[in-house]
C-alpha atoms as a PDB file:
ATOM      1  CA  UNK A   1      66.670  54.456 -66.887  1.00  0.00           C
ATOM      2  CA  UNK A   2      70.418  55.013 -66.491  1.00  0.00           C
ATOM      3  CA  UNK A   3      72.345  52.472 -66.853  1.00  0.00           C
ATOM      4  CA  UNK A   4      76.566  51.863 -66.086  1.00  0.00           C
ATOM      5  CA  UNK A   5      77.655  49.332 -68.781  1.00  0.00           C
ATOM      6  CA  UNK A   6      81.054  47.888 -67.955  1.00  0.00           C
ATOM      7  CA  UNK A   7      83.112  45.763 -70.287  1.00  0.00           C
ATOM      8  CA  UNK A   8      87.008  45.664 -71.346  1.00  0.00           C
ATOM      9  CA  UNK A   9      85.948  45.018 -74.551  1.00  0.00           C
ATOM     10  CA  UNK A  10      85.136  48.089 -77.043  1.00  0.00           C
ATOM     11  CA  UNK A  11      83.270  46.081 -79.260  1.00  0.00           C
ATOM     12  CA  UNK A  12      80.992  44.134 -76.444  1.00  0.00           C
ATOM     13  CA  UNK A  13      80.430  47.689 -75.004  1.00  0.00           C
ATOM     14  CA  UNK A  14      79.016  49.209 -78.122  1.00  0.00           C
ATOM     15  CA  UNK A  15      76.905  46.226 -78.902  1.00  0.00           C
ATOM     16  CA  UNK A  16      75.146  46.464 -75.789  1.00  0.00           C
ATOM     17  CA  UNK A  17      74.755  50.285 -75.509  1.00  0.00           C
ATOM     18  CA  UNK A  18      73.152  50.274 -78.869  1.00  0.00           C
ATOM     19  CA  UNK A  19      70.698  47.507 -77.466  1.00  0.00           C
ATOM     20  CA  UNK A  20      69.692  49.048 -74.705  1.00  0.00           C
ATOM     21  CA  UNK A  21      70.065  52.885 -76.285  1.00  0.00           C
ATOM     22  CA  UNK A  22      67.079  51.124 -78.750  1.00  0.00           C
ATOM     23  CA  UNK A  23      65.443  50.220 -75.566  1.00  0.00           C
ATOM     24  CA  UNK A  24      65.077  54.304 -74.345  1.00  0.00           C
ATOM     25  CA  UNK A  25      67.554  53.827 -71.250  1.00  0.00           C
ATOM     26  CA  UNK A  26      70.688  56.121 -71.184  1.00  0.00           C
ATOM     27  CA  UNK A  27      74.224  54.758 -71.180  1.00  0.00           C
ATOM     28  CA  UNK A  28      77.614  54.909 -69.506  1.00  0.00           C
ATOM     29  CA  UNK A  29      80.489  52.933 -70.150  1.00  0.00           C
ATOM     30  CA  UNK A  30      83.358  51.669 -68.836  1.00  0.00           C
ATOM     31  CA  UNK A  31      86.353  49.772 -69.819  1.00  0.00           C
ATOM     32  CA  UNK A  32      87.778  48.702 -66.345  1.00  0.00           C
ATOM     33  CA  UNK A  33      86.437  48.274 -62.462  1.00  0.00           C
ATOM     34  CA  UNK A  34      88.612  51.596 -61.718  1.00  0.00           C
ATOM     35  CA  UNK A  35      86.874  53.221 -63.813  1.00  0.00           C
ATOM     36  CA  UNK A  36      83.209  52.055 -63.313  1.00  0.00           C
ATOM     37  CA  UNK A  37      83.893  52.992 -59.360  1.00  0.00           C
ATOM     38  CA  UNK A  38      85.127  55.991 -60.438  1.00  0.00           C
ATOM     39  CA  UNK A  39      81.971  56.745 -62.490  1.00  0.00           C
ATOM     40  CA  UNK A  40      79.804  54.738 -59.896  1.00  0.00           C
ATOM     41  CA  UNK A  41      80.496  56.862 -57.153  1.00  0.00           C
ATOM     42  CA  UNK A  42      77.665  56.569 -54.219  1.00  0.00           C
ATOM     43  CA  UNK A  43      75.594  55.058 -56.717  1.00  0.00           C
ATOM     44  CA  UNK A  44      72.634  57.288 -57.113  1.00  0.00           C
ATOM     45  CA  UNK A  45      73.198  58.010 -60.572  1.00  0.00           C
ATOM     46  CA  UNK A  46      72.383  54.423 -61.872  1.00  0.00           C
ATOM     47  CA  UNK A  47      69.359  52.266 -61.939  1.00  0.00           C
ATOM     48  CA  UNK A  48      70.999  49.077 -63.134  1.00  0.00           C
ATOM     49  CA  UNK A  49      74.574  48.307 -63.740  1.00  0.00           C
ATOM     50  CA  UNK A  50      76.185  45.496 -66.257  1.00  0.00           C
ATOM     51  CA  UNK A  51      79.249  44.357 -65.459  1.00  0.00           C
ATOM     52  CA  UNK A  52      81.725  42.282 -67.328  1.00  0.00           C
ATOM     53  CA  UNK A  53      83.611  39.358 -64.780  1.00  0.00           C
ATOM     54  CA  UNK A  54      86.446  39.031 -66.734  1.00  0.00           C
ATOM     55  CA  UNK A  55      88.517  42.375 -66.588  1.00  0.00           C
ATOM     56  CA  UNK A  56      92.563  43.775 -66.000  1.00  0.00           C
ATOM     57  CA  UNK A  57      93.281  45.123 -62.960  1.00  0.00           C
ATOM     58  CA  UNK A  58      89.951  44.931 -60.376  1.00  0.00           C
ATOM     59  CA  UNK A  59      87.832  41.320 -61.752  1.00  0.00           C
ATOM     60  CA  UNK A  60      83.881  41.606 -61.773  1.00  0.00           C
ATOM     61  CA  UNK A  61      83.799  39.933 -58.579  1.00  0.00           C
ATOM     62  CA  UNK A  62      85.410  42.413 -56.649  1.00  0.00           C
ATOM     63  CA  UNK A  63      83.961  44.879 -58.441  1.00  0.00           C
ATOM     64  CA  UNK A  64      80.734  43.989 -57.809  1.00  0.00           C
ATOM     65  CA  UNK A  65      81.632  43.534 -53.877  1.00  0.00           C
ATOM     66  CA  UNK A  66      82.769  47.551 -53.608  1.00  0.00           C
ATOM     67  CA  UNK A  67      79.165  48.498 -55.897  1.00  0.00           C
ATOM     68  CA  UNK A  68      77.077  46.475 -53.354  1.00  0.00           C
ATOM     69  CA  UNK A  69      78.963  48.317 -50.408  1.00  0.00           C
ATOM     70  CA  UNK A  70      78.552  51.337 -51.572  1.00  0.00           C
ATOM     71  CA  UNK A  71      75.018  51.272 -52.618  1.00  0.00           C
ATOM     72  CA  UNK A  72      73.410  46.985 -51.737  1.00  0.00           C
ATOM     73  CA  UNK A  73      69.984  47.931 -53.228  1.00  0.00           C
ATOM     74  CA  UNK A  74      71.507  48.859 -56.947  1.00  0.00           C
ATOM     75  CA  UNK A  75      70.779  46.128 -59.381  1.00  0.00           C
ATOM     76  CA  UNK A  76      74.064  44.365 -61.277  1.00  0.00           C
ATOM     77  CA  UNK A  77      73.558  41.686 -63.960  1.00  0.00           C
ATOM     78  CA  UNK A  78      77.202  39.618 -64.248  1.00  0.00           C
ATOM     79  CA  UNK A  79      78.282  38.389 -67.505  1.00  0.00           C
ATOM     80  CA  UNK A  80      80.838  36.689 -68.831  1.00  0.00           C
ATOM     81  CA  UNK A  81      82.040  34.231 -71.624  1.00  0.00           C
ATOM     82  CA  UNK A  82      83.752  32.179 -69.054  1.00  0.00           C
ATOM     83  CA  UNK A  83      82.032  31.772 -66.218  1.00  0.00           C
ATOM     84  CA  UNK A  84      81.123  28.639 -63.955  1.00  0.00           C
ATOM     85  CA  UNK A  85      78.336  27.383 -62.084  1.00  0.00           C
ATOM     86  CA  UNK A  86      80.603  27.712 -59.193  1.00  0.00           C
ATOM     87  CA  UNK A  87      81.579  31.600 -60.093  1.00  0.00           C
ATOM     88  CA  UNK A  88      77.715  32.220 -60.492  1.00  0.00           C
ATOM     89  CA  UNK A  89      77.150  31.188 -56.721  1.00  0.00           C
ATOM     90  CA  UNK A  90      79.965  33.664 -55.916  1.00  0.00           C
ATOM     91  CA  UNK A  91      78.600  36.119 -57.956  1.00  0.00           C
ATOM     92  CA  UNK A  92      74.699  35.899 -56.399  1.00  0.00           C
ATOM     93  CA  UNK A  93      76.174  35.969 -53.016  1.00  0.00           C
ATOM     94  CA  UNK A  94      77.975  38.808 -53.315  1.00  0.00           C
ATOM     95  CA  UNK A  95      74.437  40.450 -54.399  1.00  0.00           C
ATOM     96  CA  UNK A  96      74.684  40.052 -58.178  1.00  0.00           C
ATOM     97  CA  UNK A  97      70.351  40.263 -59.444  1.00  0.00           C
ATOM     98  CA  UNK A  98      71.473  38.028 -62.592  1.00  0.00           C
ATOM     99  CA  UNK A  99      74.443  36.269 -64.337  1.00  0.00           C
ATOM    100  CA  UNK A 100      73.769  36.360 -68.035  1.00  0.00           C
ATOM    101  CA  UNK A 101      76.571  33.970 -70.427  1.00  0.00           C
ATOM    102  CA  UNK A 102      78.347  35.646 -73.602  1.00  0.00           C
ATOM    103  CA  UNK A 103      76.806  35.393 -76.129  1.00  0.00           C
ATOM    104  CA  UNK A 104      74.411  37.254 -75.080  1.00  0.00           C
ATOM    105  CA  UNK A 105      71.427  37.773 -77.377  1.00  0.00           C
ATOM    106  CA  UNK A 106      69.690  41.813 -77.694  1.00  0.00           C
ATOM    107  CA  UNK A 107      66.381  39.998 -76.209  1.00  0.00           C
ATOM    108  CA  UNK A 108      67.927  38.189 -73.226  1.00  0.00           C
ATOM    109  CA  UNK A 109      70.230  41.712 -72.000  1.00  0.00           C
ATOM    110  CA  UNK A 110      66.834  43.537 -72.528  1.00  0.00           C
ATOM    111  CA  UNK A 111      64.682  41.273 -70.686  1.00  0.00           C
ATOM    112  CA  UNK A 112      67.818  40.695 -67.871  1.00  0.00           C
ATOM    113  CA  UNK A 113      67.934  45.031 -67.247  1.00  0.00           C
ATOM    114  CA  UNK A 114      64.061  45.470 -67.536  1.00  0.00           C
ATOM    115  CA  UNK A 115      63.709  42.330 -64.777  1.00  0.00           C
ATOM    116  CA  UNK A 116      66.767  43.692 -62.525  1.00  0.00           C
ATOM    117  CA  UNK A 117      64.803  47.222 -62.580  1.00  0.00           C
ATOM    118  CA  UNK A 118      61.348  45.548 -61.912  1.00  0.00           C
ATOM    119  CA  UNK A 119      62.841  44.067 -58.538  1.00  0.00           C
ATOM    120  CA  UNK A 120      64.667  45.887 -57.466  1.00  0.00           C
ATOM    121  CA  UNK A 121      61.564  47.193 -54.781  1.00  0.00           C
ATOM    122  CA  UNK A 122      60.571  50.645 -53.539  1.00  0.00           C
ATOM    123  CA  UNK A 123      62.367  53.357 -52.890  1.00  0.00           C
ATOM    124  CA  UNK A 124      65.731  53.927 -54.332  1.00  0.00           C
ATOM    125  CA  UNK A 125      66.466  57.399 -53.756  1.00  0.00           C
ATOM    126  CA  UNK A 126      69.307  59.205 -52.412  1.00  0.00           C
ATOM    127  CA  UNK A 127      67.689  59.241 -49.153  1.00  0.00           C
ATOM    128  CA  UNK A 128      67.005  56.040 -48.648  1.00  0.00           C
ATOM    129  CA  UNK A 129      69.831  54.578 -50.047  1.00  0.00           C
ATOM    130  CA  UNK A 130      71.843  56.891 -47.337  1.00  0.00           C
ATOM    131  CA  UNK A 131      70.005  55.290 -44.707  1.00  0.00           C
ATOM    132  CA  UNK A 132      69.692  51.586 -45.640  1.00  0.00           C
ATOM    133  CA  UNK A 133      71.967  48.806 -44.025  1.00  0.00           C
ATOM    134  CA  UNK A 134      75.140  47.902 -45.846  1.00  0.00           C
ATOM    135  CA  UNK A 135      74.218  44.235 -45.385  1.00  0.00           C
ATOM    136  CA  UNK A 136      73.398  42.000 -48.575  1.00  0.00           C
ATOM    137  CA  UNK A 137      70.129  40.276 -48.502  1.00  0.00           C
ATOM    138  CA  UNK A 138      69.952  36.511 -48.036  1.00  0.00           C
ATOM    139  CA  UNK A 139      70.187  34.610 -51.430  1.00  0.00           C
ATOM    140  CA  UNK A 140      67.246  32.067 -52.014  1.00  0.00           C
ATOM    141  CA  UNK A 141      67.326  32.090 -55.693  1.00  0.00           C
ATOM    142  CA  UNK A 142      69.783  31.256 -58.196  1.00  0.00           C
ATOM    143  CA  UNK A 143      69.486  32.929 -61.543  1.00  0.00           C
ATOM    144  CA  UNK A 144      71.382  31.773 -64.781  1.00  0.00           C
ATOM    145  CA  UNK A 145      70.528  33.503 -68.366  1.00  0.00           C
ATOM    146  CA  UNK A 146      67.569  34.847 -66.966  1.00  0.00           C
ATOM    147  CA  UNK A 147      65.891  32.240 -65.469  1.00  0.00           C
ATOM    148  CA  UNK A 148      65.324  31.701 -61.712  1.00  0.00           C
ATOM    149  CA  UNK A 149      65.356  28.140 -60.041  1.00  0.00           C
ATOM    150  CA  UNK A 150      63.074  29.117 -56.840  1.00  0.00           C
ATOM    151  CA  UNK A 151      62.888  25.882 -55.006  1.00  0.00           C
ATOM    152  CA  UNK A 152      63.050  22.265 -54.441  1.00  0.00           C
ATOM    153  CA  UNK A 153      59.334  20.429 -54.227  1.00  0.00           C
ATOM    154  CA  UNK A 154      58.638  16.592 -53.383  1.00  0.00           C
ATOM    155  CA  UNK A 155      58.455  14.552 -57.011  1.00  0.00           C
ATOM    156  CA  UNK A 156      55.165  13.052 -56.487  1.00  0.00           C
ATOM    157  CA  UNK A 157      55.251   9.212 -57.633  1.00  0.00           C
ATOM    158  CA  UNK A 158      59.299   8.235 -56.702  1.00  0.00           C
ATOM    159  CA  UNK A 159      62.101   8.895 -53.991  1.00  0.00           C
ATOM    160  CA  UNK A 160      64.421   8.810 -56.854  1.00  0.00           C
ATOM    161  CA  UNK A 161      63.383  12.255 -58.499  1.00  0.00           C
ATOM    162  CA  UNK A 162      63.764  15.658 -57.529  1.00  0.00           C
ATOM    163  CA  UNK A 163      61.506  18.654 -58.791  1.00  0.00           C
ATOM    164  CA  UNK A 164      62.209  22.392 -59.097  1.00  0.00           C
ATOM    165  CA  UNK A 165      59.932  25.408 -60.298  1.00  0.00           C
ATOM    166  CA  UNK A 166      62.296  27.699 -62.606  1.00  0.00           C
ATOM    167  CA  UNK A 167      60.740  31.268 -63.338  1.00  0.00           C
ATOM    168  CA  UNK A 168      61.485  33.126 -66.884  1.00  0.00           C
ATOM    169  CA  UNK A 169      62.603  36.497 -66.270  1.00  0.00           C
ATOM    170  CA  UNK A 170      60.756  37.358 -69.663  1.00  0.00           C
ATOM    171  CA  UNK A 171      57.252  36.719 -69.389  1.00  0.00           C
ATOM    172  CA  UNK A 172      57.187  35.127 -66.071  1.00  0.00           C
ATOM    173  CA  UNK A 173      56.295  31.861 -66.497  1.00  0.00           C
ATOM    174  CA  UNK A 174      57.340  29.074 -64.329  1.00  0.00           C
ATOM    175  CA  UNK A 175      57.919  25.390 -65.397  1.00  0.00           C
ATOM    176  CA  UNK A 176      58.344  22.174 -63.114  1.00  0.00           C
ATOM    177  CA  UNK A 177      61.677  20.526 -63.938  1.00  0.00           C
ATOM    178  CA  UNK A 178      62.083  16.868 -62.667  1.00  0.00           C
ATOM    179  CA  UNK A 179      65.464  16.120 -61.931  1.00  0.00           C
ATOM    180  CA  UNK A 180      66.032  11.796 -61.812  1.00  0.00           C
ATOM    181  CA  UNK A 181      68.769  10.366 -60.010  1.00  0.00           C
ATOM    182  CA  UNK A 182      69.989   7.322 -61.938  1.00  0.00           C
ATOM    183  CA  UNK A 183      70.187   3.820 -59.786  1.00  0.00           C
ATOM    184  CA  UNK A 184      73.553   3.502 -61.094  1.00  0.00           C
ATOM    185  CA  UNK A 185      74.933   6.546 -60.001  1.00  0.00           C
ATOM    186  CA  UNK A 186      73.318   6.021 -56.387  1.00  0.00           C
ATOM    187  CA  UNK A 187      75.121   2.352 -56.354  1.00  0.00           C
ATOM    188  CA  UNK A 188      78.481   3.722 -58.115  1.00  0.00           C
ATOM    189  CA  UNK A 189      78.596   6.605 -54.978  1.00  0.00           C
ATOM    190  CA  UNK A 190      77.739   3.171 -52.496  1.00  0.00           C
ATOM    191  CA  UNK A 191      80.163   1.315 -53.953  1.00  0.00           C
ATOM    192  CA  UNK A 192      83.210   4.136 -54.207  1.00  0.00           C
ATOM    193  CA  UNK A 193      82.129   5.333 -50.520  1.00  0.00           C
ATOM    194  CA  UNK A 194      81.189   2.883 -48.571  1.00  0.00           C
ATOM    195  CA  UNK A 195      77.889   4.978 -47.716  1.00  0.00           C
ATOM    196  CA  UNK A 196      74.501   4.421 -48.997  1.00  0.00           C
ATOM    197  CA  UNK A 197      72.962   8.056 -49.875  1.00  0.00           C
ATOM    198  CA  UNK A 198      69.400   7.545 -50.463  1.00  0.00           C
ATOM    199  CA  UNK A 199      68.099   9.182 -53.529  1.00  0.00           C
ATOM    200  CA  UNK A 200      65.709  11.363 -51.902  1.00  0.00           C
ATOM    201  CA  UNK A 201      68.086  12.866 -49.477  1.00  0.00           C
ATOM    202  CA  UNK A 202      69.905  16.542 -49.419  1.00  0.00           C
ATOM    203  CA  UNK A 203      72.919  14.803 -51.199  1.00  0.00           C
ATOM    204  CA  UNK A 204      71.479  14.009 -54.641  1.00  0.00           C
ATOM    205  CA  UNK A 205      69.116  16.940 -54.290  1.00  0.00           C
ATOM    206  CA  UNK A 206      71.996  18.999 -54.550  1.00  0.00           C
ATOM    207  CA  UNK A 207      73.643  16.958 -57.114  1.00  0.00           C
ATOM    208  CA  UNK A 208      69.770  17.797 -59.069  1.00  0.00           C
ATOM    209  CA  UNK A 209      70.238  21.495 -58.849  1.00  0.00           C
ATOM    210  CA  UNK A 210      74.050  21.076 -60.028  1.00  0.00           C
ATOM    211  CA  UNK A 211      72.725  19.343 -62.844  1.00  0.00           C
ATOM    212  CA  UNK A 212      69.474  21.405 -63.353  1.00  0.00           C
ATOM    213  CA  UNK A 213      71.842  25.146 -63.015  1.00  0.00           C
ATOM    214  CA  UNK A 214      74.349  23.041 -65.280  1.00  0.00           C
ATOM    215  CA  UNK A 215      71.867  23.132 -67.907  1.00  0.00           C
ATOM    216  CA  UNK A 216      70.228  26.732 -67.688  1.00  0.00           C
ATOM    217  CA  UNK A 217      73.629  28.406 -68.015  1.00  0.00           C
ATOM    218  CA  UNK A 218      75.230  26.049 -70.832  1.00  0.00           C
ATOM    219  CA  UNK A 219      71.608  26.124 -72.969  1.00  0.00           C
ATOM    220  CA  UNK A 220      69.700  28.928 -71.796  1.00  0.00           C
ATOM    221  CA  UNK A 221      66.660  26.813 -72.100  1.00  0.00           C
ATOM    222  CA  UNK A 222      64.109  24.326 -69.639  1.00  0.00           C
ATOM    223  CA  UNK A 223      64.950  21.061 -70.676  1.00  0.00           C
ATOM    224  CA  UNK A 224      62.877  19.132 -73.569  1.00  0.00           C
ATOM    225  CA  UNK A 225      59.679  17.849 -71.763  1.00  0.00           C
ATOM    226  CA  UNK A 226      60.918  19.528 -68.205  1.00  0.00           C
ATOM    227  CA  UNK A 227      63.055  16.226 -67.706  1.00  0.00           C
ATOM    228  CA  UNK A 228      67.068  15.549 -66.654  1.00  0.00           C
ATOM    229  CA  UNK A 229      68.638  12.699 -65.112  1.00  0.00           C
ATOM    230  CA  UNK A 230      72.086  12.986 -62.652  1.00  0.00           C
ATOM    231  CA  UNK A 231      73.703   9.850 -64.410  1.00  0.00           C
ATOM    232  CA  UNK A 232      77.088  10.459 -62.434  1.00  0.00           C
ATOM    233  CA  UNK A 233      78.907  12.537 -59.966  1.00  0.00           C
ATOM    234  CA  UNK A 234      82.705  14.318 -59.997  1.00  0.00           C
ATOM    235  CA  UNK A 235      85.877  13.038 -57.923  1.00  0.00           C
ATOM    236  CA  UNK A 236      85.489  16.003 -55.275  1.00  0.00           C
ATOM    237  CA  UNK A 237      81.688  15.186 -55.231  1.00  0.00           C
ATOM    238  CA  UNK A 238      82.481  11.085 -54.164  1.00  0.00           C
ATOM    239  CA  UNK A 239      84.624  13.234 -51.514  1.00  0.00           C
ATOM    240  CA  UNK A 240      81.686  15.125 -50.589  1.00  0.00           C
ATOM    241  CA  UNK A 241      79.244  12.035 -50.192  1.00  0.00           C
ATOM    242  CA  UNK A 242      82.290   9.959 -48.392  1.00  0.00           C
ATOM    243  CA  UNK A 243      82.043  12.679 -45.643  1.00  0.00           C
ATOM    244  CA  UNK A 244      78.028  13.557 -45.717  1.00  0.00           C
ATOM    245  CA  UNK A 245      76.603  13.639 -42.160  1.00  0.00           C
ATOM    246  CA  UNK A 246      73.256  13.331 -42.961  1.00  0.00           C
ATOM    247  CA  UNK A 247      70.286  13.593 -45.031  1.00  0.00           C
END
């Protein structure tokens, strides 16, 4: 494959061109956004393109916004040393296949391209990237280091315990992760709010995924024994629950 590796960084650049050069795919790089559009052009060069977030001039972001206009179906892993759960969201809405963290290990980029390339679904030619619709496609995964969290299912046994299937890019295997909310926590948000969430409802589910995404990005790992527990919540999340409609 052919591959557009962008990065500010001369040394990050080299490390992951002679990863993926060991890998058989051939490289491009670039040291800025200008220059990776530049190089980018309608996109029918590249199979997958890596892109840095954190870059002078034009940022990852809105680098990654012009890529997907140009060409949506082209896969681009985001990575970054400083990123947030928040900036991944950004990132996967805009049409990003993967947000991988710095450090990044040779196994995990490997794994990351070979996955973005596996999905990326049939025909990418000229043609038919010519003719496809410059929309983005709906996000209904989140995917941190590599591994996807696919969905929310009923914890059998308590309404106090979310559960959430997260797929390994690597070998594709899929783990349940049971997400707790802590009693405490539900009675803190009562207390502070005035409004009694129940720990079942869309509130703390959300609060489980925080947690759960929290975790995949900062570790790169499924929790020991599958297990976390949302023990509290931020100021601008009591704001959130103080205003939640429903459940």
């Amino acid at each position: 494959m052919k591959l557009l590796v962008v990065d500010d960084e001369p040394h990050i650049r080299d490390m992951m061109r002679m990863t993926l050069e060991s890998s058989g795919h051939e490289i491009v790089e670039a040291g800025t956004g200008e220059d990776a559009l530049s190089l980018f052009g309608d996109g029918r060069g590249f199979d997958v393109v890596v892109l840095d977030q954190k870059m002078p001039g034009i940022d990852g972001l809105e680098t990654l916004r012009r890529i997907k206009k140009l060409a949506p179906r082209t896969p681009v892993l985001m990575v970054t040393a400083f990123g947030s759960i928040d900036l991944a969201v950004d990132a996967m809405k805009l049409g990003a296949t993967d947000f991988l963290r710095k450090p990044m290990t040779p196994e995990a980029l490997r794994g990351a391209v070979e996955a973005a390339a596996a999905n990326v679904g049939p025909a990418r030619s000229g043609t038919a990237r010519a003719s496809a619709v410059a929309t983005l496609p709906e996000i209904q995964t989140l995917t941190l280091n590599g591994f996807q969290i696919l969905r929310a299912e009923p914890a059998r046994g308590s309404g106090s315990q979310h559960a959430f299937r997260v797929k390994h890019y690597k070998d594709g295997s899929e783990a349940v992760v049971t997400v707790a909310i802590d009693p405490e926590a539900v009675s803190r948000v009562e207390r502070l709010t005035r409004r009694r969430l129940a720990p079942d409802g869309a509130f703390w589910r959300n609060q489980a995924e925080r947690l759960l995404s929290g975790y995949l990005w900062s570790e790169g790992k499924i929790p020991p024994g599958g297990l976390l527990t949302v023990k509290d919540v931020s100021r601008d999340d009591l704001d959130i629950a103080a205003s939640w409609a429903s459940n």
